[in-house]
N, C-alpha and C. Protein backbone atom coordinates (compact mmCIF):
# COMPACT_ATOMS: atom_id res chain seq x y z
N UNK A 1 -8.46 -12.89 5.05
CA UNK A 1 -8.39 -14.32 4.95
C UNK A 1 -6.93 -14.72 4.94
N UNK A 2 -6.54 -15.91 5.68
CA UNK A 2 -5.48 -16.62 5.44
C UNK A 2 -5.32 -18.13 5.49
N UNK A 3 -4.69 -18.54 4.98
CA UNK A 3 -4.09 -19.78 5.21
C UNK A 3 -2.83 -20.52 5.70
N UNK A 4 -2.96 -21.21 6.65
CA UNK A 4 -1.90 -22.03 7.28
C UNK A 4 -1.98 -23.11 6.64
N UNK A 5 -0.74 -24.36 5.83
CA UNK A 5 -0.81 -25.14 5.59
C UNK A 5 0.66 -26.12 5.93
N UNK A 6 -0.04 -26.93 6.83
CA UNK A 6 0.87 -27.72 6.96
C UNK A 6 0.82 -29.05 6.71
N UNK A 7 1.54 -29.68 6.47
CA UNK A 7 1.44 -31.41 5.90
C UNK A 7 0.10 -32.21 6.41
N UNK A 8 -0.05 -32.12 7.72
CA UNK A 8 -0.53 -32.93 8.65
C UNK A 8 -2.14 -31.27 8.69
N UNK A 9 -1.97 -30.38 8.82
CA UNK A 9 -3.84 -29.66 8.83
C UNK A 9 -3.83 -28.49 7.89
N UNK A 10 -4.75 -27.68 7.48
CA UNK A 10 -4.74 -26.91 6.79
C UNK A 10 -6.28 -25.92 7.76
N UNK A 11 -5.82 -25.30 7.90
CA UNK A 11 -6.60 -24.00 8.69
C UNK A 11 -7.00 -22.86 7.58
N UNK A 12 -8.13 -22.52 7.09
CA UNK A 12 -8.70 -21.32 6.52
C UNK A 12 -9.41 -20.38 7.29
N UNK A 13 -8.51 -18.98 7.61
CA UNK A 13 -9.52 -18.15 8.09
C UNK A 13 -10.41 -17.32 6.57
N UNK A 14 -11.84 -16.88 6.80
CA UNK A 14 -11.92 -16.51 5.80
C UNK A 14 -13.59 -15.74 6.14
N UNK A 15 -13.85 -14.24 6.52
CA UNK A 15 -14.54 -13.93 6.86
C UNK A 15 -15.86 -13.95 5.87
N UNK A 16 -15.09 -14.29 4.89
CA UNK A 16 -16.47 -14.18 3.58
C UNK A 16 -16.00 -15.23 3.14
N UNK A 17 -16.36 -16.30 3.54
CA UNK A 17 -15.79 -17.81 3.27
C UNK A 17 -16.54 -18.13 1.27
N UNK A 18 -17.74 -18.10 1.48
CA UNK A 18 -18.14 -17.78 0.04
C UNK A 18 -17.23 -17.67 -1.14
N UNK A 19 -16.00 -16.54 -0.80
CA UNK A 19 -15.60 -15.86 -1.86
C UNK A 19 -14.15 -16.32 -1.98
N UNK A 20 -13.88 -17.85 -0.97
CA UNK A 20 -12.93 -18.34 -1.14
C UNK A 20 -13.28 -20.23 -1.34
N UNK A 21 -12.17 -20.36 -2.45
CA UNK A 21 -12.25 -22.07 -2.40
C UNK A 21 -10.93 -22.59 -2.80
N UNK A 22 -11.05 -23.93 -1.56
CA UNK A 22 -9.66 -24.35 -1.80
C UNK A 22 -9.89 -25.63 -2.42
N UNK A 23 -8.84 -26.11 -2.75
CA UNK A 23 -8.91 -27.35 -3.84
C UNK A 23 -9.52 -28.56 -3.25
N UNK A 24 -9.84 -29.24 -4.05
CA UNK A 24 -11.47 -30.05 -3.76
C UNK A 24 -10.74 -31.19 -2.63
N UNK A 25 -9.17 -31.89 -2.72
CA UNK A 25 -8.61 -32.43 -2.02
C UNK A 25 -7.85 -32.36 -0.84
N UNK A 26 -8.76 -30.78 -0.07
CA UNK A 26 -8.01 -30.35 1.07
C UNK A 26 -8.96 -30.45 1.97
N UNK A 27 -9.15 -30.37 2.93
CA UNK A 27 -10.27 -30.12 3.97
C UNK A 27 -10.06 -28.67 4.30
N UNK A 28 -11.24 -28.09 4.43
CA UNK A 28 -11.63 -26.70 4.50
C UNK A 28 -11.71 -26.68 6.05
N UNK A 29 -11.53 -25.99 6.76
CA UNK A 29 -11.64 -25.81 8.22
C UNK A 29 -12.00 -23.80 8.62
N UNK A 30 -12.98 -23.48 9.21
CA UNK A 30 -12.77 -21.83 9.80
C UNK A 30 -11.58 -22.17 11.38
N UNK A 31 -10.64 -21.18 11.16
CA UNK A 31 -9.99 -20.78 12.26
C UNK A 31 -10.76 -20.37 13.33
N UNK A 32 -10.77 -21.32 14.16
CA UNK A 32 -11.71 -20.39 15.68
C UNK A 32 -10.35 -20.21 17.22
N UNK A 33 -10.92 -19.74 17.79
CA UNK A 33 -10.26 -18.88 19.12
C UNK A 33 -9.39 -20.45 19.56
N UNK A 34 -10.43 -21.85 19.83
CA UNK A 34 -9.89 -22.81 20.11
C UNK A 34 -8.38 -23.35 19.04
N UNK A 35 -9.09 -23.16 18.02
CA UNK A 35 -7.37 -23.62 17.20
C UNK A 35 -6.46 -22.67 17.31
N UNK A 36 -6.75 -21.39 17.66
CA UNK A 36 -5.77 -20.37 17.62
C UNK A 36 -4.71 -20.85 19.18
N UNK A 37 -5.59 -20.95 20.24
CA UNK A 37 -5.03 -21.58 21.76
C UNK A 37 -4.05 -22.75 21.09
N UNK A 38 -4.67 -23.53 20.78
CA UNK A 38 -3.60 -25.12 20.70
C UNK A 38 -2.79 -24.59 19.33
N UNK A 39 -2.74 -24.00 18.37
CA UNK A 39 -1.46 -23.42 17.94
C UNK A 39 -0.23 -22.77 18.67
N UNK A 40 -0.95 -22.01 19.35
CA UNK A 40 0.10 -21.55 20.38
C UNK A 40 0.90 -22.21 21.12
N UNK A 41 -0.26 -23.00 21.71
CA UNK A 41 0.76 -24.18 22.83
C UNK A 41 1.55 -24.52 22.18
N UNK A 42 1.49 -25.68 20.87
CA UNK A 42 2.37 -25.96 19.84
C UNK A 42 3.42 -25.14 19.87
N UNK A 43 3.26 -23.83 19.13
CA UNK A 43 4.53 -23.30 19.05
C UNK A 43 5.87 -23.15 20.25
N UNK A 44 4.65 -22.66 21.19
CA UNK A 44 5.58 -22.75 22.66
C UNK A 44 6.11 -23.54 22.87
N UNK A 45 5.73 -25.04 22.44
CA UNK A 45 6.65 -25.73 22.91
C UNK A 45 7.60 -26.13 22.19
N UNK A 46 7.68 -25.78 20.82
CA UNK A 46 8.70 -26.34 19.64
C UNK A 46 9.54 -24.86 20.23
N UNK A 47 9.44 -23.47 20.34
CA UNK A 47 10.12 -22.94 20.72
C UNK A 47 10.93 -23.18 22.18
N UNK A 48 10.07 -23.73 23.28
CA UNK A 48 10.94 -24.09 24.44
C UNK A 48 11.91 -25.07 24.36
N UNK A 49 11.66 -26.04 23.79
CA UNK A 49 12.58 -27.07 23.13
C UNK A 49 13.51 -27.06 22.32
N UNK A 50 13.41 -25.91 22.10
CA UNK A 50 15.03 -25.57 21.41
C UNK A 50 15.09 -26.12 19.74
N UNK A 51 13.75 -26.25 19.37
CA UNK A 51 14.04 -26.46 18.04
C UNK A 51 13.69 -25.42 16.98
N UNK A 52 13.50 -24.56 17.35
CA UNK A 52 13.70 -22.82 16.18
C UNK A 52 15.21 -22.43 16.54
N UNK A 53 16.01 -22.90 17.28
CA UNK A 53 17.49 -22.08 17.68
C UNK A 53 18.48 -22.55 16.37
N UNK A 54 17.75 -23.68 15.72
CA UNK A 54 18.98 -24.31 14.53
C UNK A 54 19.05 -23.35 13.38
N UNK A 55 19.68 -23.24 12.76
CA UNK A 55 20.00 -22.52 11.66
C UNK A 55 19.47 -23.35 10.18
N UNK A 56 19.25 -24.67 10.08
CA UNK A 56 18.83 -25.15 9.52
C UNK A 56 17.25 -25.44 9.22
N UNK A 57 16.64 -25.37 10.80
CA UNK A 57 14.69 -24.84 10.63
C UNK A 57 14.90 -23.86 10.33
N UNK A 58 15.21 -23.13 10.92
CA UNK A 58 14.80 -21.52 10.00
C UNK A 58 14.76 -21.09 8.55
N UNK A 59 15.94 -21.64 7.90
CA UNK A 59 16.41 -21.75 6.77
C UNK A 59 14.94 -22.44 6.00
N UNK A 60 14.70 -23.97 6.75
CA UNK A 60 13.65 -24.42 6.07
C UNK A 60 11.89 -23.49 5.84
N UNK A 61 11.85 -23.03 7.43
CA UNK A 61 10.51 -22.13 7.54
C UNK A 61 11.25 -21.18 6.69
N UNK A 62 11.58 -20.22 6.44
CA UNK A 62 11.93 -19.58 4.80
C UNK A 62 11.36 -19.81 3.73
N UNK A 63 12.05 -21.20 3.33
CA UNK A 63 11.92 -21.49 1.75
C UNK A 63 10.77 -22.04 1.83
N UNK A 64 9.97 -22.80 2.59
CA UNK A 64 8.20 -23.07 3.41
C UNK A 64 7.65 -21.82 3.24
N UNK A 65 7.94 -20.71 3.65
CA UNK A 65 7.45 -19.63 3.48
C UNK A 65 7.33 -19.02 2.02
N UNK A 66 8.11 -18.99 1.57
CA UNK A 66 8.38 -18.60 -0.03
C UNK A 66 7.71 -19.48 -1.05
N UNK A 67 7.51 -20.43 -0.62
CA UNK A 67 6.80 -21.61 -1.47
C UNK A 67 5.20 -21.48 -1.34
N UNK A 68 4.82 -21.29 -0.03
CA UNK A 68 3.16 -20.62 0.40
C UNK A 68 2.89 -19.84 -0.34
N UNK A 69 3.81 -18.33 -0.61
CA UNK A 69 3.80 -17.40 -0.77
C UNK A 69 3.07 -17.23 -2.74
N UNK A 70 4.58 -17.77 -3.01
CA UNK A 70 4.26 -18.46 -4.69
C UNK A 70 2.93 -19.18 -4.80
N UNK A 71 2.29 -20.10 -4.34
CA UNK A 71 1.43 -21.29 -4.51
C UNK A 71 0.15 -20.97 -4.12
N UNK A 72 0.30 -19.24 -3.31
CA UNK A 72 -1.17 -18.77 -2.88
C UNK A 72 -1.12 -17.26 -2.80
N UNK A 73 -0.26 -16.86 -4.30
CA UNK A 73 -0.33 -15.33 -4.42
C UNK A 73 -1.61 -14.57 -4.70
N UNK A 74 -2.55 -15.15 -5.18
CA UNK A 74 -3.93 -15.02 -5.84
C UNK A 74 -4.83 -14.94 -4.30
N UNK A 75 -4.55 -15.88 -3.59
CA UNK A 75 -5.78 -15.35 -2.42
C UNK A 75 -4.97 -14.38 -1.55
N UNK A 76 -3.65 -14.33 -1.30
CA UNK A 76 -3.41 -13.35 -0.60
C UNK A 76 -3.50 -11.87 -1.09
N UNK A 77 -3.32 -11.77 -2.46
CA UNK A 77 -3.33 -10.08 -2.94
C UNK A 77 -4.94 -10.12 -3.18
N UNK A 78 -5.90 -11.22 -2.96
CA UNK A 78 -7.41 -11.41 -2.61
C UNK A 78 -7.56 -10.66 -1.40
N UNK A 79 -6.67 -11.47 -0.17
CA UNK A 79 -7.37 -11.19 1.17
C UNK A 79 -6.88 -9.70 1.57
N UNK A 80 -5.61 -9.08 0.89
CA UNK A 80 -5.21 -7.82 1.58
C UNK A 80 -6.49 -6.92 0.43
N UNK A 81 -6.81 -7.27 -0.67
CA UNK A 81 -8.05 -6.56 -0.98
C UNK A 81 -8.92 -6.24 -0.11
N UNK A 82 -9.28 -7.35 0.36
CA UNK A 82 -10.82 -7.59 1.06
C UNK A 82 -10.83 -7.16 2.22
N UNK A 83 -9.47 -7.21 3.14
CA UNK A 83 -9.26 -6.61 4.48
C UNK A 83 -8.71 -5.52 4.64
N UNK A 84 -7.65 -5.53 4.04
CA UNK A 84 -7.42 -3.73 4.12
C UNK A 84 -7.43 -2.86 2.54
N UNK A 85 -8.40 -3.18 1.89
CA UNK A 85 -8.36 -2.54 0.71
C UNK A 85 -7.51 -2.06 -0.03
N UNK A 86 -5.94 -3.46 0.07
CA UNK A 86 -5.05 -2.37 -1.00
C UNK A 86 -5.48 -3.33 -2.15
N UNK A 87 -5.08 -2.02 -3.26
CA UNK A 87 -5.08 -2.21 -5.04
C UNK A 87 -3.88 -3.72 -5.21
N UNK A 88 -4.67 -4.47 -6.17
CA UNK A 88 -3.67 -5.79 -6.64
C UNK A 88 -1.87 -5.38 -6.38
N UNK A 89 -2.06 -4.59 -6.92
CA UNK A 89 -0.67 -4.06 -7.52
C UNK A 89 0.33 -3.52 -6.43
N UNK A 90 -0.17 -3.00 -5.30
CA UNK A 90 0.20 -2.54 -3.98
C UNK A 90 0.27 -3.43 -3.44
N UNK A 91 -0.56 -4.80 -2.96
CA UNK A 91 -0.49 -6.04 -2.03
C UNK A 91 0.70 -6.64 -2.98
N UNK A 92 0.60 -6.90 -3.96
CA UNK A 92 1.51 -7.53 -4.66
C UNK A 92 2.83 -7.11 -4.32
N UNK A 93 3.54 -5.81 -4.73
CA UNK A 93 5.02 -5.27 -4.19
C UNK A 93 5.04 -5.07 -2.65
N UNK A 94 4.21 -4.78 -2.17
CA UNK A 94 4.62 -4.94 -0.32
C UNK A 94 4.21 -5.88 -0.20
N UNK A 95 3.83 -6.96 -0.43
CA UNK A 95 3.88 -8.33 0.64
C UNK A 95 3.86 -9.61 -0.64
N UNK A 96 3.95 -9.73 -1.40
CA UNK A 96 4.25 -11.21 -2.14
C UNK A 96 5.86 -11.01 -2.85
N UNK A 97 6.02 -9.49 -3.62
CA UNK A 97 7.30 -9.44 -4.03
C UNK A 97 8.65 -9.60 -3.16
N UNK A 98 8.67 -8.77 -2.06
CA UNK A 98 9.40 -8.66 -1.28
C UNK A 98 9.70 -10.41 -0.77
N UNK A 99 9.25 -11.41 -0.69
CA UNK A 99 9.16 -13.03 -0.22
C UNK A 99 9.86 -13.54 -1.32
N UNK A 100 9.78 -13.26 -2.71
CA UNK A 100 10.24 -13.95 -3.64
C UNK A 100 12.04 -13.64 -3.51
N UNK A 101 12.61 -14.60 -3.92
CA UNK A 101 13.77 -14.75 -3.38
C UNK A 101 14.86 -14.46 -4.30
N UNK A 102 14.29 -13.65 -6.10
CA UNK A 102 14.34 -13.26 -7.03
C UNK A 102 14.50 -12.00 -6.87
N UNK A 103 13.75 -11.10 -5.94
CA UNK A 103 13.66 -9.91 -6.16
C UNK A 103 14.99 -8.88 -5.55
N UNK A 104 15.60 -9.46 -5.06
CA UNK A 104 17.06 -8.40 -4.74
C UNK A 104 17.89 -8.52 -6.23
C-alpha cells in the first residue's frame, strides 16, 4: 500500500483496502493503470519544462517528502509488513529512519 498526497488529490493504493483507513476528511481513491498513465504525463511534462532543474523544487520535494514520511510512518512500516514482510523494526531503520533529517 501507498499513498500519494498532494494538495489538490490523494491516491490510495491498497491491496487489502479493508486494513487501511484514511481520515474521514480525505477522499479515498484505489490507484488504477488509468491514474498511473495521467501521472506520468504530468510528470513528463513538469520535467520537460524545466521545472525539477531548480534547486529550490527539489529542496521543496525533500522536505514534502520528509513530512509524508513523519505524518504516515504507521501505514508505511504497515505496508512494507504486508508486502514484503519486513519486521516493524526493519521497515522502520531502512526506509522511515534514513528520511528523517535527524538521523545523521
Amino acid at each position: 500500500m501507498f499513498v500519494i498526497c498532494e494538495p489538490w488529490k490523494t491516491f490510495v493504493y491498497a491491496p487489502n483496502s479493508s486494513s487501511y483507513n484514511m481520515a474521514s476528511n480525505t477522499k479515498k481513491k484505489v490507484f488504477g493503470s488509468e491514474d498511473a498513465l495521467a501521472m506520468v504525463e504530468e510528470l513528463r511534462a513538469a520535467f520537460d519544462c524545466g521545472k525539477t532543474r531548480g534547486c529550490e523544487w527539489r529542496i521543496s520535494q525533500l522536505k514534502a517528502l520528509i513530512k509524508l514520511s513523519e505524518e504516515h510512518e504507521k501505514e508505511i512500516v504497515q505496508a512494507l509488513h504486508s508486502d514484503l514482510s519486513k519486521s516493524e523494526t526493519e521497515a522502520f531503520v531502512q526506509e522511515v529512519l534514513n528520511l528523517s533529517p535527524n538521523y545523521n
